[in-house]
C-alpha atoms as a PDB file:
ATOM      1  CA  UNK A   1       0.000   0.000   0.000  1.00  0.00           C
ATOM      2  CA  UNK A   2       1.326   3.351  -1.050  1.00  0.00           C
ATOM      3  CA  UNK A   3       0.795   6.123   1.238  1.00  0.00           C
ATOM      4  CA  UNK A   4      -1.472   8.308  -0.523  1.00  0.00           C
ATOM      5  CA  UNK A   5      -4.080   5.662   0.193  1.00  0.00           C
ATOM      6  CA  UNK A   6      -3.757   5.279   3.757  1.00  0.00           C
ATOM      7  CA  UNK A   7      -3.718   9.167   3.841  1.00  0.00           C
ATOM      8  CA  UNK A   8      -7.037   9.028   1.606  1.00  0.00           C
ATOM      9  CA  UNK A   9      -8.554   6.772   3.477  1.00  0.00           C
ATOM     10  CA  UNK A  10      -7.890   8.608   7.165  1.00  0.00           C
ATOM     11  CA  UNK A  11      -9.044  11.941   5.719  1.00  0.00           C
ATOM     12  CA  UNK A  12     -12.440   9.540   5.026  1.00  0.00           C
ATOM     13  CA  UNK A  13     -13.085   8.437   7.909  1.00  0.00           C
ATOM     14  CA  UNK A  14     -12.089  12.131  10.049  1.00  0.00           C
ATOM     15  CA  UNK A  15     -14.821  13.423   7.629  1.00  0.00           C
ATOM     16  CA  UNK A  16     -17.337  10.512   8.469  1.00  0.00           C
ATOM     17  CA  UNK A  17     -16.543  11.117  12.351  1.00  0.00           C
ATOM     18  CA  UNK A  18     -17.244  14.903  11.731  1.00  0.00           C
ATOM     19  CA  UNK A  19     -20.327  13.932   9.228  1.00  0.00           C
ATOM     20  CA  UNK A  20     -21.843  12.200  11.878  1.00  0.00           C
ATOM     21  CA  UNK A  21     -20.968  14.206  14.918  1.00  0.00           C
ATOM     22  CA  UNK A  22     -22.921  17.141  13.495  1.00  0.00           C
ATOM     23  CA  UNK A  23     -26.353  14.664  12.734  1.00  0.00           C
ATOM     24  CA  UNK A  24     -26.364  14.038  16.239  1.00  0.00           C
ATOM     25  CA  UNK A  25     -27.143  17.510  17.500  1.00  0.00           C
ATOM     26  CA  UNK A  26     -31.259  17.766  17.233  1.00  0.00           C
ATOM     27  CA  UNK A  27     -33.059  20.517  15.792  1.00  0.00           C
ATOM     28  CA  UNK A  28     -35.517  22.341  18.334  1.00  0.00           C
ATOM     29  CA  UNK A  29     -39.316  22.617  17.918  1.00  0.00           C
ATOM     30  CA  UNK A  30     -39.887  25.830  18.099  1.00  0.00           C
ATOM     31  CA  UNK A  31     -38.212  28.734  16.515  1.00  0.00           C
ATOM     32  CA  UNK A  32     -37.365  30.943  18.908  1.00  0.00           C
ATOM     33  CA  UNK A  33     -34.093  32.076  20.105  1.00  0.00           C
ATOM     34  CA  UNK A  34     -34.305  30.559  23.603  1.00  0.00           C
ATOM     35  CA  UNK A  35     -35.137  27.205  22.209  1.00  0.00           C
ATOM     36  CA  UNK A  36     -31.456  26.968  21.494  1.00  0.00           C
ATOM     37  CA  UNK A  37     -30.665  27.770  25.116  1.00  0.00           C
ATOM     38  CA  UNK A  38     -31.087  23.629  26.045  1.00  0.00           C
ATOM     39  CA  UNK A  39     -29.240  22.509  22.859  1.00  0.00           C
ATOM     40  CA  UNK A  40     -25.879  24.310  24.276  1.00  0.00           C
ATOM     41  CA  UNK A  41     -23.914  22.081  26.294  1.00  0.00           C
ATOM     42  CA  UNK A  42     -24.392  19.219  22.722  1.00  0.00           C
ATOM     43  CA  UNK A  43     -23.646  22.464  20.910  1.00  0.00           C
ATOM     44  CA  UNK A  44     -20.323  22.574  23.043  1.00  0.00           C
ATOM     45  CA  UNK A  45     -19.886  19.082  23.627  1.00  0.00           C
ATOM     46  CA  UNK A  46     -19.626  19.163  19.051  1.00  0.00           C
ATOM     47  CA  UNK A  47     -17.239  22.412  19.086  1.00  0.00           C
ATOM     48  CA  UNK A  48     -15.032  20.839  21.302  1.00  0.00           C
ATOM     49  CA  UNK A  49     -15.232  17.500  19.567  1.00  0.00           C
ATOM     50  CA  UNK A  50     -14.522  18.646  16.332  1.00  0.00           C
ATOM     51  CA  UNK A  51     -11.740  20.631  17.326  1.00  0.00           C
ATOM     52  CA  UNK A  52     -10.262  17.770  18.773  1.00  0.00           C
ATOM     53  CA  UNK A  53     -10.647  15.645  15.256  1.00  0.00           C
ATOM     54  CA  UNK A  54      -9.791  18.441  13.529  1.00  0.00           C
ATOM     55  CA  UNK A  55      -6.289  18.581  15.571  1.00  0.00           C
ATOM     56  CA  UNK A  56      -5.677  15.109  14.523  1.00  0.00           C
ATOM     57  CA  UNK A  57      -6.359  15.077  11.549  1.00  0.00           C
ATOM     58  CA  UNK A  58      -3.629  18.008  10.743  1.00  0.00           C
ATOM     59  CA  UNK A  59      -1.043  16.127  13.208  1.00  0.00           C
ATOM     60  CA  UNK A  60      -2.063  13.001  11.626  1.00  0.00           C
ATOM     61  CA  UNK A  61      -1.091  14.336   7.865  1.00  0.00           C
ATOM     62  CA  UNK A  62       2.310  16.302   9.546  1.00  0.00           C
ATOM     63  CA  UNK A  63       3.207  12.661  10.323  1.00  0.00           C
ATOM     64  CA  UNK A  64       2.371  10.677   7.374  1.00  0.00           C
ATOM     65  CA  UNK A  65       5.308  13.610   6.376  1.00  0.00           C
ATOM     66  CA  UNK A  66       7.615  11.083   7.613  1.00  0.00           C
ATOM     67  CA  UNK A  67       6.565   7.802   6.318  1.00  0.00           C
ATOM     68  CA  UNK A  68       7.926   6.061   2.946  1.00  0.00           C
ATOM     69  CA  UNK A  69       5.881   3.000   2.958  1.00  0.00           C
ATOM     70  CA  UNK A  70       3.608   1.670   4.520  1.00  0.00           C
ATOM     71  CA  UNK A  71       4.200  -1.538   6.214  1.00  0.00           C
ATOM     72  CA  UNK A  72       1.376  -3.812   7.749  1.00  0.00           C
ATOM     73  CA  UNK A  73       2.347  -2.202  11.164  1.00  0.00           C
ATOM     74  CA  UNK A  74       1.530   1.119  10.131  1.00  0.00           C
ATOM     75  CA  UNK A  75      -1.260   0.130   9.018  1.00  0.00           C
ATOM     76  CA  UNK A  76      -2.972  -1.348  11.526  1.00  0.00           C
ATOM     77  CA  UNK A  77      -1.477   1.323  14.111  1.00  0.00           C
ATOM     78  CA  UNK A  78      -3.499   3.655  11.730  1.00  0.00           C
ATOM     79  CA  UNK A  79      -6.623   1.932  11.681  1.00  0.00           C
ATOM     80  CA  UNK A  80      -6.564   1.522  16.042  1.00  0.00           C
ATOM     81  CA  UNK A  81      -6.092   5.318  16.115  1.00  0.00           C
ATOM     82  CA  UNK A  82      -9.552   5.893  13.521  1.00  0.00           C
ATOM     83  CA  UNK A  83     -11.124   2.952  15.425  1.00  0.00           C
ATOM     84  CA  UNK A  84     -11.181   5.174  18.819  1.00  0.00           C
ATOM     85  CA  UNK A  85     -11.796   8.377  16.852  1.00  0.00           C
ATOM     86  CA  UNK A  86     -15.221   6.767  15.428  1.00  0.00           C
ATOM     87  CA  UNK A  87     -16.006   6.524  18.693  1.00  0.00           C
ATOM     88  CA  UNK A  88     -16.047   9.720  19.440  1.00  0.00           C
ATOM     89  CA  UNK A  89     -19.189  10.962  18.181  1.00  0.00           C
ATOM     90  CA  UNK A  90     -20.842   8.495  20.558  1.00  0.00           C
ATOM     91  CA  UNK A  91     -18.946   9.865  23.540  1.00  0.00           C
ATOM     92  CA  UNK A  92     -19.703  13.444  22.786  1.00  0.00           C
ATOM     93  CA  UNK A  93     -23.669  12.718  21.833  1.00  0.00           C
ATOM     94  CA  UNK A  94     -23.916  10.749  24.688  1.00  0.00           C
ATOM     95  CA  UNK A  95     -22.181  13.899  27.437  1.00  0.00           C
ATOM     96  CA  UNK A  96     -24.042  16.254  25.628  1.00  0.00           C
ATOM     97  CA  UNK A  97     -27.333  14.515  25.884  1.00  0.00           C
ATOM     98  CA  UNK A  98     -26.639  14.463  29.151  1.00  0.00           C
ATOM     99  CA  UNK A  99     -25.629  17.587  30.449  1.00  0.00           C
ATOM    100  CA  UNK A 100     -21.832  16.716  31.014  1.00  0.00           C
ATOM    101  CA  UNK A 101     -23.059  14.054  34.185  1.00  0.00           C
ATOM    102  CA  UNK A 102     -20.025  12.750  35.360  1.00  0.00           C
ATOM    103  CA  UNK A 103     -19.864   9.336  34.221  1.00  0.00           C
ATOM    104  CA  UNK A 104     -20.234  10.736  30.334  1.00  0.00           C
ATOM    105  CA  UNK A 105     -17.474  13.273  31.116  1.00  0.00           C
ATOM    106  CA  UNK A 106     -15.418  10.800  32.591  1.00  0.00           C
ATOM    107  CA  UNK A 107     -15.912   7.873  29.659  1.00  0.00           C
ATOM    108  CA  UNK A 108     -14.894  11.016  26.857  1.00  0.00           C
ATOM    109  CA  UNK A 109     -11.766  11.680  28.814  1.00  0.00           C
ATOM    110  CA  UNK A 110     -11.214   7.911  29.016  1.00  0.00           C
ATOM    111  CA  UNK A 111     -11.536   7.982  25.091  1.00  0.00           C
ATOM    112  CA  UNK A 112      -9.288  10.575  24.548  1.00  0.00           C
ATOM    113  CA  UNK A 113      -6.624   9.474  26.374  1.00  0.00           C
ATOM    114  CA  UNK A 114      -7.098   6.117  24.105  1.00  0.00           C
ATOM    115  CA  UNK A 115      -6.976   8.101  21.100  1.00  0.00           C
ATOM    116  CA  UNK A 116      -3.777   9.832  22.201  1.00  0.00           C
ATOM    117  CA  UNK A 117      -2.431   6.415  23.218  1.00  0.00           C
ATOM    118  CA  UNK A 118      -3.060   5.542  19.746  1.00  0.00           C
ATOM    119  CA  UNK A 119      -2.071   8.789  18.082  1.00  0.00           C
ATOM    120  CA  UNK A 120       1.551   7.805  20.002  1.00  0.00           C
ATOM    121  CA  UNK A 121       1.446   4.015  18.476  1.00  0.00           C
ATOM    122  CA  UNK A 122       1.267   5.410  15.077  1.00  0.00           C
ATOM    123  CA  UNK A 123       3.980   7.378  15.990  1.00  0.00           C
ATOM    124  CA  UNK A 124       6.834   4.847  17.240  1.00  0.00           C
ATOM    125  CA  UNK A 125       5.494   2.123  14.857  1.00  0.00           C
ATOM    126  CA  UNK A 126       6.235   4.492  11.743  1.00  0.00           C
ATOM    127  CA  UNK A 127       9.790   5.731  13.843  1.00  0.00           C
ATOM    128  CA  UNK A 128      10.304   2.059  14.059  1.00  0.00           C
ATOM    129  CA  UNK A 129       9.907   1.152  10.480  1.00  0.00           C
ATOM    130  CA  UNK A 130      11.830   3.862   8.683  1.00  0.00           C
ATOM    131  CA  UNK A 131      15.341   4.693   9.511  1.00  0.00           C
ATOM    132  CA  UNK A 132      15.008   8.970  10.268  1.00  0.00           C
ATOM    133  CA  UNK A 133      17.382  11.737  10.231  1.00  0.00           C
ATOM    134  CA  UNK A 134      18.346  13.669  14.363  1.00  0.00           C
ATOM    135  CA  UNK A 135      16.469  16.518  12.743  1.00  0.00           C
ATOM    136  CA  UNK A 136      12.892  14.030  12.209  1.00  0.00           C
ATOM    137  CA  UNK A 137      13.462  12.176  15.443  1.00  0.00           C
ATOM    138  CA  UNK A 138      14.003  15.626  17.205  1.00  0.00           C
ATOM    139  CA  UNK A 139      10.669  16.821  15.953  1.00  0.00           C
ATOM    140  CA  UNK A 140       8.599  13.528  16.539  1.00  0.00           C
ATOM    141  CA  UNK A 141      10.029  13.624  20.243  1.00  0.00           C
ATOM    142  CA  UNK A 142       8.910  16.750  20.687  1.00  0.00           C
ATOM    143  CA  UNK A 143       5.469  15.855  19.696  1.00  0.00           C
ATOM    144  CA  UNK A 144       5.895  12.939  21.888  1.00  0.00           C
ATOM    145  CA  UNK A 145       6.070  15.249  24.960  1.00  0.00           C
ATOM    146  CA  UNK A 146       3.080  17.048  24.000  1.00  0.00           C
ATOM    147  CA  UNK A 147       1.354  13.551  23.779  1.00  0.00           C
ATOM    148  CA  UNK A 148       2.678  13.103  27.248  1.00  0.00           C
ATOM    149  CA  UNK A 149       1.257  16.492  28.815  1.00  0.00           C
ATOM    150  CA  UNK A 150      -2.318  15.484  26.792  1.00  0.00           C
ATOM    151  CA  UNK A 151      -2.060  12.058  29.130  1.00  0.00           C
ATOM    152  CA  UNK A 152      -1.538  13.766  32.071  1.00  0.00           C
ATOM    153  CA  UNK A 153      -4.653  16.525  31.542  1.00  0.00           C
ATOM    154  CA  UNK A 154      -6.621  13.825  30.291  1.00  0.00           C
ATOM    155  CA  UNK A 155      -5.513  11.575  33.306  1.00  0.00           C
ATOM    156  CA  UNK A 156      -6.344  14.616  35.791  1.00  0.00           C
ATOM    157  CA  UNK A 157      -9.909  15.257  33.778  1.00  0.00           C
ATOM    158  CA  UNK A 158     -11.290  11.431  34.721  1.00  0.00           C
ATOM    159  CA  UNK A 159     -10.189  11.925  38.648  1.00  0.00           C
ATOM    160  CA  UNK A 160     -11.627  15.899  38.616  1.00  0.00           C
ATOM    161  CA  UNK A 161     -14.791  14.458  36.153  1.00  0.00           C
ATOM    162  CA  UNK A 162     -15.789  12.933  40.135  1.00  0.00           C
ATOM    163  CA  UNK A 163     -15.503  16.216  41.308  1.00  0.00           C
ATOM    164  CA  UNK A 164     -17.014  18.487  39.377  1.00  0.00           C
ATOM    165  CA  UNK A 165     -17.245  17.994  35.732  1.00  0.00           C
ATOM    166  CA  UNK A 166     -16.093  21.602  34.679  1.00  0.00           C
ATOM    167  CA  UNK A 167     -12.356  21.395  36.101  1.00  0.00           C
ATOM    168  CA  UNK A 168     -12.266  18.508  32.853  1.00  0.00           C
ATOM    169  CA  UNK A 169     -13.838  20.341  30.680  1.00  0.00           C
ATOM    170  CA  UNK A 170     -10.984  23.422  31.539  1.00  0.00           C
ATOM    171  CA  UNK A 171      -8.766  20.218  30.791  1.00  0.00           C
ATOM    172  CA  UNK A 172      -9.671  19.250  27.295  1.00  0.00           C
ATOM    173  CA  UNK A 173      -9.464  22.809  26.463  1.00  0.00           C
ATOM    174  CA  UNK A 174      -6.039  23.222  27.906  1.00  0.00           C
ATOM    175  CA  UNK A 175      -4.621  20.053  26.305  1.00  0.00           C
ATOM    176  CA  UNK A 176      -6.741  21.756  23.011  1.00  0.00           C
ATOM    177  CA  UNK A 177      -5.387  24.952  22.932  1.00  0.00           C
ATOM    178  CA  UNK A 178      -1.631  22.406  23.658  1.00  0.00           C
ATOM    179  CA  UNK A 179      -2.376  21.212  20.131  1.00  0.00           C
ATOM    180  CA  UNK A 180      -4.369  23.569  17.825  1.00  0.00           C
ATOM    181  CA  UNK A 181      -1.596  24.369  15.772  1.00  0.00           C
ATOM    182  CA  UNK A 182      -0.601  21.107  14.060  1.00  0.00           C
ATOM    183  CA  UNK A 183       2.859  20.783  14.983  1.00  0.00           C
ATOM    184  CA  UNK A 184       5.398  22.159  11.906  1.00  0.00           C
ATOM    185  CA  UNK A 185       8.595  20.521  13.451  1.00  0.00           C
ATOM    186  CA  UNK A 186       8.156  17.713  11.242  1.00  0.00           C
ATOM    187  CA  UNK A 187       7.667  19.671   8.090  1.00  0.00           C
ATOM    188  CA  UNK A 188      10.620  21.626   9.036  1.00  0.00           C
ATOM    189  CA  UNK A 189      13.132  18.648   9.642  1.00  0.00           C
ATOM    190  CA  UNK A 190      11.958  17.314   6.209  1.00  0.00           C
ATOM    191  CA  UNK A 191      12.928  20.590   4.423  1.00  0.00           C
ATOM    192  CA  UNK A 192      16.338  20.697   6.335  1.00  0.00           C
END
């Protein structure tokens, strides 16, 4: 498999995940403004969602930067990470739904710190299957420690999701904000 395809396919299923995040959110009854007022925390619980596919989908393509080929391990490191991001429109429908209880906000920060698990597979199986200049190592170690720092806020957001659920949802912003600019390191090793 040539890497085009496995980038092809992963932009797919992102846009499915986003495609079906957005048919979730139900349109009021009545037309007035303040009918919207009860749709806001799914209308949040989307935002934030798609921000967070959105972020790996542009990490995700600064990565496939790096690879090749594709070997068998790539590929199936590939297709755990966009089996936990389809999930995600279930977790975010689901705390949305239901006011951000804490079991909901809890299970969303347990998938996202699967997803970043995953996001970090993909990473060291592709640095294990390619031999990388100091410069491309450099970069994807940087973006390791980022993936690191996500762990820990999305650690912290299960344990304060018993607490009170809005100390998590300050931590999936935070870890957010960490990432909204895909990270250029790798684009700039491959230039050097």
């Amino acid at each position: 498999m040539n890497k085009s395809r496995l980038e092809a396919f992963s932009d797919g299923v992102l846009a499915i995940i986003i495609t079906i995040m957005v048919l979730e959110i139900k349109m009021p009854h009545q037309s007035s403004i303040t009918a919207l007022q009860p749709m806001l925390p799914t209308f949040f619980c989307y935002a934030l969602s798609f921000v967070f596919v959105g972020i790996y989908w542009g990490n995700h393509h600064h990565l496939l930067h790096v690879v090749k080929h594709v070997s068998s391990g790539i590929m199936w490191a590939n297709l755990n990470l966009l089996f936990w991001l389809s999930l995600v429109p279930f977790a975010t429908g689901w705390m949305g739904e239901n006011n951000f209880a804490t079991s909901t906000v809890a299970c969303y920060a347990v998938l996202l710190n699967i997803c970043g698990v995953s996001y970090t597979i993909l990473q060291h199986t592709i640095m294990a299957c390619h031999s990388l200049s100091p410069n491309i190592l450099s970069a994807l170690k940087k973006q390791t420690r980022k993936g690191i720092y996500s762990l820990i806020g999305y650690t912290s957001a299960i344990g304060a999701s018993f607490i009170t659920p809005v100390i998590s949802e300050i931590l999936f912003v935070i870890v957010a904000i960490m990432w909204i600019i895909p990270d250029k390191n790798i684009e700039r090793a491959i230039n050097d």
